[in-house]
Structure formats: structure tokens, C-alpha cells
N, C-alpha and C. Protein backbone atom coordinates (compact mmCIF):
# COMPACT_ATOMS: atom_id res chain seq x y z
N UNK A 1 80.85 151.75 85.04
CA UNK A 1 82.18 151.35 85.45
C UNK A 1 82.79 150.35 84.47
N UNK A 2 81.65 149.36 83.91
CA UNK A 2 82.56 148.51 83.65
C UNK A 2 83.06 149.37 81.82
N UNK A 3 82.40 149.85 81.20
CA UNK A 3 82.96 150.68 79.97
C UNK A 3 84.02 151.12 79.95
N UNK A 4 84.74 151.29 81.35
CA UNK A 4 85.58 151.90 81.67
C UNK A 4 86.76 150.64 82.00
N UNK A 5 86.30 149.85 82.13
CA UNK A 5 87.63 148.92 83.03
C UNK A 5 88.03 147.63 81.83
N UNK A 6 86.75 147.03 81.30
CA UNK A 6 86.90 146.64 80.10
C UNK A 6 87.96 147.11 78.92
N UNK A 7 87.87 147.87 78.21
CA UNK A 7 88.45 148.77 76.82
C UNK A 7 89.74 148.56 77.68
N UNK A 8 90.27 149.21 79.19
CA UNK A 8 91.25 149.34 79.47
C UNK A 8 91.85 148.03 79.51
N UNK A 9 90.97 147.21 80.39
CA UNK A 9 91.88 145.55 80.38
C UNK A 9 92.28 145.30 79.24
N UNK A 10 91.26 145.46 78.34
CA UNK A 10 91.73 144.52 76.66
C UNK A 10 92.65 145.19 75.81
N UNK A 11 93.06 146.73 76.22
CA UNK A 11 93.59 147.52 75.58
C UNK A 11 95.45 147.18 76.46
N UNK A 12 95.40 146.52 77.86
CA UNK A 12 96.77 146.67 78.29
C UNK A 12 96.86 145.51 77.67
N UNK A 13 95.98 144.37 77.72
CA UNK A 13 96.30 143.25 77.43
C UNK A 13 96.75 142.97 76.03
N UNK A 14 96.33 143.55 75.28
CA UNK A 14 96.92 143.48 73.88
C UNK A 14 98.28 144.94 73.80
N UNK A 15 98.56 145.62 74.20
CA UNK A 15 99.76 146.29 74.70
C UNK A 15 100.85 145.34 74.74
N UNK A 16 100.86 144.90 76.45
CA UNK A 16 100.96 143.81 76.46
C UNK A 16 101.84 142.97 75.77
N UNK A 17 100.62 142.03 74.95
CA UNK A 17 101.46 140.92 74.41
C UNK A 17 102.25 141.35 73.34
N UNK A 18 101.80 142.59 72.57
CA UNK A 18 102.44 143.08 71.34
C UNK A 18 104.02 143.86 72.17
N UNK A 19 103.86 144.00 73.18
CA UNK A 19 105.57 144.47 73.98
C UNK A 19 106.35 143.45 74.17
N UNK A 20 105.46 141.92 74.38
CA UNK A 20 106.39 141.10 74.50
C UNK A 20 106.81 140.42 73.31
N UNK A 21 105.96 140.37 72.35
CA UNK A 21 106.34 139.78 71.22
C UNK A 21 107.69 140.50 70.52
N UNK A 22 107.40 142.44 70.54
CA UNK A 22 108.91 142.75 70.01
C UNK A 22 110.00 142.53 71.06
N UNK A 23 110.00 142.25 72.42
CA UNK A 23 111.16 142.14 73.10
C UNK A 23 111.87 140.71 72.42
N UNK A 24 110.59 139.75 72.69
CA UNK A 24 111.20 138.43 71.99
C UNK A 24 111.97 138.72 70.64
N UNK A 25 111.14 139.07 70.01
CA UNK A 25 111.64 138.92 68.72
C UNK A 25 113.24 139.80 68.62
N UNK A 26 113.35 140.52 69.18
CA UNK A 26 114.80 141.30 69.20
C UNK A 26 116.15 140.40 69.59
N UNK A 27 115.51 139.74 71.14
CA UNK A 27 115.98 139.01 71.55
C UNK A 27 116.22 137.78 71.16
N UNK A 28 115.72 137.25 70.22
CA UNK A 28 116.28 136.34 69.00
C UNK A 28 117.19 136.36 68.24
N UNK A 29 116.55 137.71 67.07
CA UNK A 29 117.50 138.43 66.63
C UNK A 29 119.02 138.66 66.67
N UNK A 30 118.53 139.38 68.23
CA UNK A 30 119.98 139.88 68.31
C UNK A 30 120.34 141.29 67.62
N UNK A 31 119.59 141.96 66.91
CA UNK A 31 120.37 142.97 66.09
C UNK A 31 118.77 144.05 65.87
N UNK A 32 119.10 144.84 65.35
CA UNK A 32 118.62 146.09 65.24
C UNK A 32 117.92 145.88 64.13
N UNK A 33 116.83 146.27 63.74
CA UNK A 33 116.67 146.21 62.10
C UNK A 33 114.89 147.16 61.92
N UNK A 34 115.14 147.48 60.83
CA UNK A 34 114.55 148.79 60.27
C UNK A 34 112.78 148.05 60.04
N UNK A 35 112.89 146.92 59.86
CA UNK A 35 111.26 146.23 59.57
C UNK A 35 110.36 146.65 60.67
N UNK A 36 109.35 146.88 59.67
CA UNK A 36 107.99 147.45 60.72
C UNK A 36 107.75 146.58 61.88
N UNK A 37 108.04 145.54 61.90
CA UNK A 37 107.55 144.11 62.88
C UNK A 37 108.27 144.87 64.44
N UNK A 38 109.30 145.92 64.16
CA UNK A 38 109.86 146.21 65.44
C UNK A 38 109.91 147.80 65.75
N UNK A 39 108.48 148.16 64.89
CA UNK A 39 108.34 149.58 65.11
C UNK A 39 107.85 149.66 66.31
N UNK A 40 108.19 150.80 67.41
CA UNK A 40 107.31 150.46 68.92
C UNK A 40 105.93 151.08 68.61
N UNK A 41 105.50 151.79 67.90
CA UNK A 41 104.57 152.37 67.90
C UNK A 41 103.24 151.43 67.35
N UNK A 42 103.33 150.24 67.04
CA UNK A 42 102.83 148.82 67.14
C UNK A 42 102.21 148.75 68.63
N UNK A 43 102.82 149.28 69.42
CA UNK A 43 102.33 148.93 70.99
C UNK A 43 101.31 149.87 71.07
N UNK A 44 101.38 151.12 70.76
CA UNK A 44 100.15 151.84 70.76
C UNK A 44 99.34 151.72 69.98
N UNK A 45 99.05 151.15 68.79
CA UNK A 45 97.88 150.09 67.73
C UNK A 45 97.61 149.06 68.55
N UNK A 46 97.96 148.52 68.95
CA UNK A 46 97.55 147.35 69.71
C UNK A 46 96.71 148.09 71.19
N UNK A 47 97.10 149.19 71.64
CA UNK A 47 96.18 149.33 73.13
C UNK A 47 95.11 149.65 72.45
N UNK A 48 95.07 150.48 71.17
CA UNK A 48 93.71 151.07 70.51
C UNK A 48 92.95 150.40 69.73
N UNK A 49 93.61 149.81 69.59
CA UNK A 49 92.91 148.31 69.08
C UNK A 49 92.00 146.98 69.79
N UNK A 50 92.69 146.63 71.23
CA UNK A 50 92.23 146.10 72.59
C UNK A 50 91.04 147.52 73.15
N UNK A 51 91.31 148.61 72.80
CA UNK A 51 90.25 149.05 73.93
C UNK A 51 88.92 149.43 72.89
N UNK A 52 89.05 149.19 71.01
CA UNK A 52 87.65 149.19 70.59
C UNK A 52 86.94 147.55 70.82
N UNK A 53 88.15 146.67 70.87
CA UNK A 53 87.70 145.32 71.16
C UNK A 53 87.11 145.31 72.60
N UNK A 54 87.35 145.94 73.34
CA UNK A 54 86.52 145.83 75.03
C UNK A 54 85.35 146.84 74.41
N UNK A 55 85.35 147.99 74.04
CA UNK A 55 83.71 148.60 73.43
C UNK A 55 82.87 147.57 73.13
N UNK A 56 83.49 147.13 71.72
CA UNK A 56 82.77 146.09 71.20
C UNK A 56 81.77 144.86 71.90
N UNK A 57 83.07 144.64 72.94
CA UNK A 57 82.74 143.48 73.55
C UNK A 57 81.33 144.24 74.68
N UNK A 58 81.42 145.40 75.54
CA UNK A 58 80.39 145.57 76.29
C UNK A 58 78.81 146.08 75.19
N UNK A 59 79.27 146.37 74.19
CA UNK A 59 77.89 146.74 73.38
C UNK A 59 77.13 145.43 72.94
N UNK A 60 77.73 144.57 72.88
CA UNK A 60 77.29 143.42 72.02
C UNK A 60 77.31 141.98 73.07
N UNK A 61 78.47 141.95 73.88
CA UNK A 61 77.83 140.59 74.69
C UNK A 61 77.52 141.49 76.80
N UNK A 62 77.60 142.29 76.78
CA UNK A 62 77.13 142.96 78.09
C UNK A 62 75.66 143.22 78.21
């Protein structure tokens, strides 16, 4: 179970913060702009990224 609930926590959780960081950052902004920093597809690197970091984490400290 927990292989399963892990990868997912660490994978929304870094989702997540990388969704809020581009809302912020827009919302600063103010304007539209072509830089990778506000590509959305950043949000899906970041869940796949959080859920090898929860692997990681149950192989090595579980």
C-alpha cells in the first residue's frame, strides 16, 4: 500500500507547489509570456518527478 500512496503524495505535492508557483508568478506579472518558467507542462515534470522521489524514498529509508 504504502508504494502506492507515497510516489502519489510526493508526486501531488510537488504538482502542487509547481501550480502554485506559475499561478503566482503570472499573477505578478500580469501578462502572458512565451518563457519556459510558464510552460504548464512543468506541472506534469514535477508529479513525475515527486512520484520517483516517493520510490526513492520507500526503497531506501522504508
Amino acid at each position: 500500500m504504502s508504494f502506492v500512496m507515497y510516489p502519489l503524495l510526493f508526486g501531488l505535492t510537488f504538482a502542487l507547489i509547481k501550480a502554485l508557483d506559475i499561478w503566482y508568478t503570472k499573477k505578478i506579472t500580469k501578462t502572458y509570456s512565451n518563457d519556459w518558467r510558464f510552460n504548464p507542462h512543468l506541472i506534469w515534470i514535477m508529479f513525475i518527478i515527486g512520484v520517483i522521489m516517493g520510490i526513492i524514498f520507500i526503497l531506501f529509508l522504508k
